[in-house]
N, C-alpha and C. Protein backbone atom coordinates (compact mmCIF):
# COMPACT_ATOMS: atom_id res chain seq x y z
N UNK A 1 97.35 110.73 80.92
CA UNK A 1 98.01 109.80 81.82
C UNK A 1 98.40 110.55 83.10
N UNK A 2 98.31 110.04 84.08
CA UNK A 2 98.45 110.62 85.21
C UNK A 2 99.42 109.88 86.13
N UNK A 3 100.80 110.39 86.64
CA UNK A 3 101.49 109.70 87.50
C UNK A 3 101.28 110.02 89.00
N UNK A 4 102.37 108.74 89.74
CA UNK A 4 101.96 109.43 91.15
C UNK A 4 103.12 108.50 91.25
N UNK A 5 103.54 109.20 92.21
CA UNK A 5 105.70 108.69 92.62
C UNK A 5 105.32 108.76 94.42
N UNK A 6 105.84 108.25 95.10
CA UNK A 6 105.74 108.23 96.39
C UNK A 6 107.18 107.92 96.99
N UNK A 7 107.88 108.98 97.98
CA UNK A 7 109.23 108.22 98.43
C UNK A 7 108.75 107.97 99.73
N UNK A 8 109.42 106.91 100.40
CA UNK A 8 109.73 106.80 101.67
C UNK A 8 110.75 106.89 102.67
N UNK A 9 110.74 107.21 103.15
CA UNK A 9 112.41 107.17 104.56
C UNK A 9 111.41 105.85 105.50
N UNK A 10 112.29 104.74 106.12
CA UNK A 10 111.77 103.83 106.73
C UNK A 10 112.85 103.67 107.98
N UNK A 11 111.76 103.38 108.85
CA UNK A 11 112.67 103.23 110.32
C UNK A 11 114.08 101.99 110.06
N UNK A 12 114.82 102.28 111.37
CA UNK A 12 115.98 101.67 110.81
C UNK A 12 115.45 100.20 111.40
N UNK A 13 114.26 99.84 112.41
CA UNK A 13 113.90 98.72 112.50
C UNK A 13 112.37 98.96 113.17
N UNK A 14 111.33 98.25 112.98
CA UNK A 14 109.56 98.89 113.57
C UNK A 14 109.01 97.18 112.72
N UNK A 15 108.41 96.79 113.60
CA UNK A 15 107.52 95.51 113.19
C UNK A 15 108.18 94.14 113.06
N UNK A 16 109.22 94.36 113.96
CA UNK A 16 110.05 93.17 114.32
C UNK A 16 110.67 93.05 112.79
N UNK A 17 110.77 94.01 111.93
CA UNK A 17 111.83 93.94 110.97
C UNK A 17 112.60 94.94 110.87
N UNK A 18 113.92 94.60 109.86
CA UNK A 18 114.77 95.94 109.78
C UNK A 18 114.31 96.57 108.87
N UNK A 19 114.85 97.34 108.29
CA UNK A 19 114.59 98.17 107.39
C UNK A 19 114.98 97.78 105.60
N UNK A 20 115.80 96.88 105.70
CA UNK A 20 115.78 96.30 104.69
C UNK A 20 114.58 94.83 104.35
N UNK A 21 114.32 94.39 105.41
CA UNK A 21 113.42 93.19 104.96
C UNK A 21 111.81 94.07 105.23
N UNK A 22 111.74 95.03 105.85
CA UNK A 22 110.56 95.91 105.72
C UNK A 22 110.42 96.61 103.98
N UNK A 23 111.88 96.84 103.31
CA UNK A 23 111.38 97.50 102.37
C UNK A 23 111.07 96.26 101.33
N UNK A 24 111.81 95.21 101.37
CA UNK A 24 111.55 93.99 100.50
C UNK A 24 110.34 93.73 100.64
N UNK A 25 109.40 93.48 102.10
CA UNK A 25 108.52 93.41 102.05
C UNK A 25 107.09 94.54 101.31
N UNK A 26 107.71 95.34 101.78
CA UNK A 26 106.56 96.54 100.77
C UNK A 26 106.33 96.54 99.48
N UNK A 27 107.70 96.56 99.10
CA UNK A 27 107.85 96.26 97.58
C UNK A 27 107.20 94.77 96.89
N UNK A 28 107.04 93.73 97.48
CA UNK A 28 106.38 92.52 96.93
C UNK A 28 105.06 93.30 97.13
N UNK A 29 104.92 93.79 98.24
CA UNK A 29 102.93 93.93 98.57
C UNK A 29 102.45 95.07 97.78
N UNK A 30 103.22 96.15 97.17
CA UNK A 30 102.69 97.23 96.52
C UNK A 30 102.54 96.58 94.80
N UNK A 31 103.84 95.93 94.55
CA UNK A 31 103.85 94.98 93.09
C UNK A 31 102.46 94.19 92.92
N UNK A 32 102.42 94.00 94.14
CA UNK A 32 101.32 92.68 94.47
C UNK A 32 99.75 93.12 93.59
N UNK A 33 99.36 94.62 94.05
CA UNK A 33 98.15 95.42 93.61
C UNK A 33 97.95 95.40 92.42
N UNK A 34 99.18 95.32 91.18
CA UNK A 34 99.03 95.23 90.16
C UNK A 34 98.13 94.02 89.82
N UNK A 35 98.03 93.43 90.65
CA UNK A 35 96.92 92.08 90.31
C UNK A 35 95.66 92.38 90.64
N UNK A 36 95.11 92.97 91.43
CA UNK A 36 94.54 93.78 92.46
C UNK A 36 93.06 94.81 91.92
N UNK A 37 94.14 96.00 90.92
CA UNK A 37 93.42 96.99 91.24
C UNK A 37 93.88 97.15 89.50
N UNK A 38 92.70 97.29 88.70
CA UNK A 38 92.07 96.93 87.48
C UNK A 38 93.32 98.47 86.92
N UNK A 39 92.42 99.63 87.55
CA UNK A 39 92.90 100.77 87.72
C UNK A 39 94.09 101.06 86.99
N UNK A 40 95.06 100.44 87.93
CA UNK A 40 96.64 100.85 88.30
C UNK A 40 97.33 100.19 86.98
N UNK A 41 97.74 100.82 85.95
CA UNK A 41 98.17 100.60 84.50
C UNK A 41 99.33 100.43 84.79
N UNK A 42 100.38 100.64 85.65
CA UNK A 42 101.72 100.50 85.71
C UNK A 42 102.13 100.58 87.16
N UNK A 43 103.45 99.58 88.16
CA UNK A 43 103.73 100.32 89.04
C UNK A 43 104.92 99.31 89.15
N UNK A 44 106.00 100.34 89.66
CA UNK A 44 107.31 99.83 89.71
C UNK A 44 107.70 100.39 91.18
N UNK A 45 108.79 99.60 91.82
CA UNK A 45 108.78 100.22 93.05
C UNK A 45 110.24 99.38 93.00
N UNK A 46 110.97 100.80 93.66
CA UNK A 46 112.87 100.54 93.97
C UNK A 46 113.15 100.73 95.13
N UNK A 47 114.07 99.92 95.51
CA UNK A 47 114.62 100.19 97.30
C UNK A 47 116.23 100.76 96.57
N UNK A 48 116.40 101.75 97.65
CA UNK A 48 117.67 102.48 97.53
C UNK A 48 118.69 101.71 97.89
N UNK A 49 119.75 101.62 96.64
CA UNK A 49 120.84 101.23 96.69
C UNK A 49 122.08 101.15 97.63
N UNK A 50 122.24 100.35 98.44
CA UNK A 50 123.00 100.45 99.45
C UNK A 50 124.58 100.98 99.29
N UNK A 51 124.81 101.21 98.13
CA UNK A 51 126.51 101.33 98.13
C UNK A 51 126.18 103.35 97.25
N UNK A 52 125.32 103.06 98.02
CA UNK A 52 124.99 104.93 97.08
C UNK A 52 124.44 106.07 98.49
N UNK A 53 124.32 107.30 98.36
CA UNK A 53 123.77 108.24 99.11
C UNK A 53 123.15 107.66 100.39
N UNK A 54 123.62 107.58 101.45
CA UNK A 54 122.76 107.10 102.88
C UNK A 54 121.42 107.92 103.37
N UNK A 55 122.09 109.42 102.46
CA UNK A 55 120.45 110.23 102.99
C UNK A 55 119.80 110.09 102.06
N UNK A 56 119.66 109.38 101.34
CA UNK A 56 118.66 109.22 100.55
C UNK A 56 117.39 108.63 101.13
N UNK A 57 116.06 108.64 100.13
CA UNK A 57 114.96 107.79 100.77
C UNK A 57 115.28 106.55 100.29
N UNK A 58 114.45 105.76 101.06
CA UNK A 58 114.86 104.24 101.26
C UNK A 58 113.48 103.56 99.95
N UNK A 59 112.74 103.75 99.82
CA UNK A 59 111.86 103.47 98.87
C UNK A 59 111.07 104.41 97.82
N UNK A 60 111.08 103.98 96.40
CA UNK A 60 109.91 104.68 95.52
C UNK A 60 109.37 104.34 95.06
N UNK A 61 108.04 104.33 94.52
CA UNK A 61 107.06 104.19 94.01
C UNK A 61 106.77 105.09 93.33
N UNK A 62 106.40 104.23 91.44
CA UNK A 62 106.01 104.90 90.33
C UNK A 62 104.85 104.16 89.92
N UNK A 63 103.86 104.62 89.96
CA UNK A 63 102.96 104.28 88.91
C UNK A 63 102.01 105.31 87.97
N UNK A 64 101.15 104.46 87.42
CA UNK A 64 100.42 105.35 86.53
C UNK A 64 99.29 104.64 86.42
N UNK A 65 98.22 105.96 85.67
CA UNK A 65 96.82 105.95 86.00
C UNK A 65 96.19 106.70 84.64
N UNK A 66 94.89 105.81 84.23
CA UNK A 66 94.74 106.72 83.28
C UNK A 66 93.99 108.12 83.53
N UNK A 67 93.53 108.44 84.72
CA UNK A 67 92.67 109.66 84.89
C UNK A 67 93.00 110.07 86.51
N UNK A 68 92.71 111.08 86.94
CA UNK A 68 92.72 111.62 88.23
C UNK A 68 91.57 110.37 89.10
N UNK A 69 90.35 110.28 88.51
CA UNK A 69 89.56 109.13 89.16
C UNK A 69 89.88 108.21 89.46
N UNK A 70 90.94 107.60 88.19
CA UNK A 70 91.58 105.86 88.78
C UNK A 70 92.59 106.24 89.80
N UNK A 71 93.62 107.23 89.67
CA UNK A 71 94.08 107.22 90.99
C UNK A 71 93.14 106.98 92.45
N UNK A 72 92.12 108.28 92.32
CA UNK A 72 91.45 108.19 93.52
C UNK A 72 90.69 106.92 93.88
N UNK A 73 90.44 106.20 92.67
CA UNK A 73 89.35 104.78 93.32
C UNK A 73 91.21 103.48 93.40
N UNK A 74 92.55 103.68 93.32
CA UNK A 74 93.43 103.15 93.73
C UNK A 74 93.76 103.68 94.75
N UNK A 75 93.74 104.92 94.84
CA UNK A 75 94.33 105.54 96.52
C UNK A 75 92.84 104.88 98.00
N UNK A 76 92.33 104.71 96.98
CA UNK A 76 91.17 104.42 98.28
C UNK A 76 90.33 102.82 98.25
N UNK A 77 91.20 102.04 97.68
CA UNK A 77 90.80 100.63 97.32
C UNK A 77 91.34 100.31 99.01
N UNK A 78 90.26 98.61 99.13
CA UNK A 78 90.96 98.62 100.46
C UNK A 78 92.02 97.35 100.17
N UNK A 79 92.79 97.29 99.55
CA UNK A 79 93.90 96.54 99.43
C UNK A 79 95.37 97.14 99.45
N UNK A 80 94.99 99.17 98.63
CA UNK A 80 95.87 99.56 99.04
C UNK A 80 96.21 100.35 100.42
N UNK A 81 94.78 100.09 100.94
CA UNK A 81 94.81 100.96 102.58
C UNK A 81 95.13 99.82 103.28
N UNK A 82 95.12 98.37 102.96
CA UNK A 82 95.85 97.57 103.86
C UNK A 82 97.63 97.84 104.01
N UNK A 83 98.04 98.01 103.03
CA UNK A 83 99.50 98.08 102.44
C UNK A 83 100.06 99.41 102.88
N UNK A 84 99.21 100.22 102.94
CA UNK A 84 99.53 101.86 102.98
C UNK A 84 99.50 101.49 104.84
N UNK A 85 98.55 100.74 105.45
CA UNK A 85 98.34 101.07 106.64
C UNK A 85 99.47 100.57 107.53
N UNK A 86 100.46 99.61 106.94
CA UNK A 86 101.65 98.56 106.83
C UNK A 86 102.49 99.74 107.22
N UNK A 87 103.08 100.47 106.11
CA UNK A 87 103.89 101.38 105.63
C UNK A 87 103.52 102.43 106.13
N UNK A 88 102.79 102.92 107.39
CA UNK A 88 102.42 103.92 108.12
C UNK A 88 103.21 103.70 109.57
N UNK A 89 103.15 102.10 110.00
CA UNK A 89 103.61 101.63 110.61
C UNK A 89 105.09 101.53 110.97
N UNK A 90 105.90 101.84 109.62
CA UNK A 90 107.38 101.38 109.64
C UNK A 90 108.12 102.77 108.76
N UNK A 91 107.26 103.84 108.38
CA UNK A 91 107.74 104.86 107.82
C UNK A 91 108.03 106.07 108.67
N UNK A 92 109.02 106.56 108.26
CA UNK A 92 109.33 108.19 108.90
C UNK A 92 109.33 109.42 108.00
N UNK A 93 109.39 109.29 107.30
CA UNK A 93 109.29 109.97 105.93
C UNK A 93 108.26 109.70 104.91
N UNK A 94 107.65 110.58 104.07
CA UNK A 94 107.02 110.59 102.99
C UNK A 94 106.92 111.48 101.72
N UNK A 95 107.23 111.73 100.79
CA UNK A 95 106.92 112.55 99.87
C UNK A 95 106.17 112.21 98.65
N UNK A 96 105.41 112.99 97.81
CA UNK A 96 104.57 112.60 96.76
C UNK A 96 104.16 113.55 95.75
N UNK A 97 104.66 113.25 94.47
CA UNK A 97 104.07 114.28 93.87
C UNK A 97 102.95 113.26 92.49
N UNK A 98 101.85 113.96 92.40
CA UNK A 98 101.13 113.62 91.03
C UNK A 98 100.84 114.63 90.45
N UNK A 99 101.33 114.35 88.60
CA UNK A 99 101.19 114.67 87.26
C UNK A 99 100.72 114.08 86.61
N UNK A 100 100.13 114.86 85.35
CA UNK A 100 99.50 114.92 84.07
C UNK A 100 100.98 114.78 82.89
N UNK A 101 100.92 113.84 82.00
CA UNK A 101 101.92 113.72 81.27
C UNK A 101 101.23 113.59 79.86
């Protein structure tokens, strides 16, 4: 099984939204793939809690994969390069790590 976690830091406003209806929005469209992309066995995605840490990142993303391949044919589907290309748009931050579990 192979994970892949993604955080984001998101502008405090970029695409005529703020930063809270930008992350609501990501979060429906990344959930969304699970319909999508055969691949992607699991994916959950959290917006940071407003009454908690301000430096925190503003979004994460967990999912899972059964092989290094399904990641790569999900990292390079074009449904998630529409979504990713979204979130390129309205992000300032990024971090990512993928494991073998």
């Amino acid at each position: 099984m192979v994970k892949h976690i993604v955080m984001f830091q998101l502008s405090d406003f970029a695409e005529g939204k703020t930063k809270k209806e930008n992350a609501t929005f990501i979060k429906s469209q990344l959930e969304n793939l699970q319909h999508l992309i055969p691949e992607l066995k699991k994916i959950e995605v959290g917006i940071q809690m407003e009454e908690t840490a301000s430096e925190n990142f503003d979004l994460v993303l967990y999912s899972e994969f059964e092989n290094v391949e399904d990641l790569k044919i999900y990292i390079n589907h074009p449904e998630h390069k529409k979504v990713g290309a979204y979130i390129g748009k309205v992000k300032i931050g990024r971090v990512a790590v993928d494991y073998k579990a």
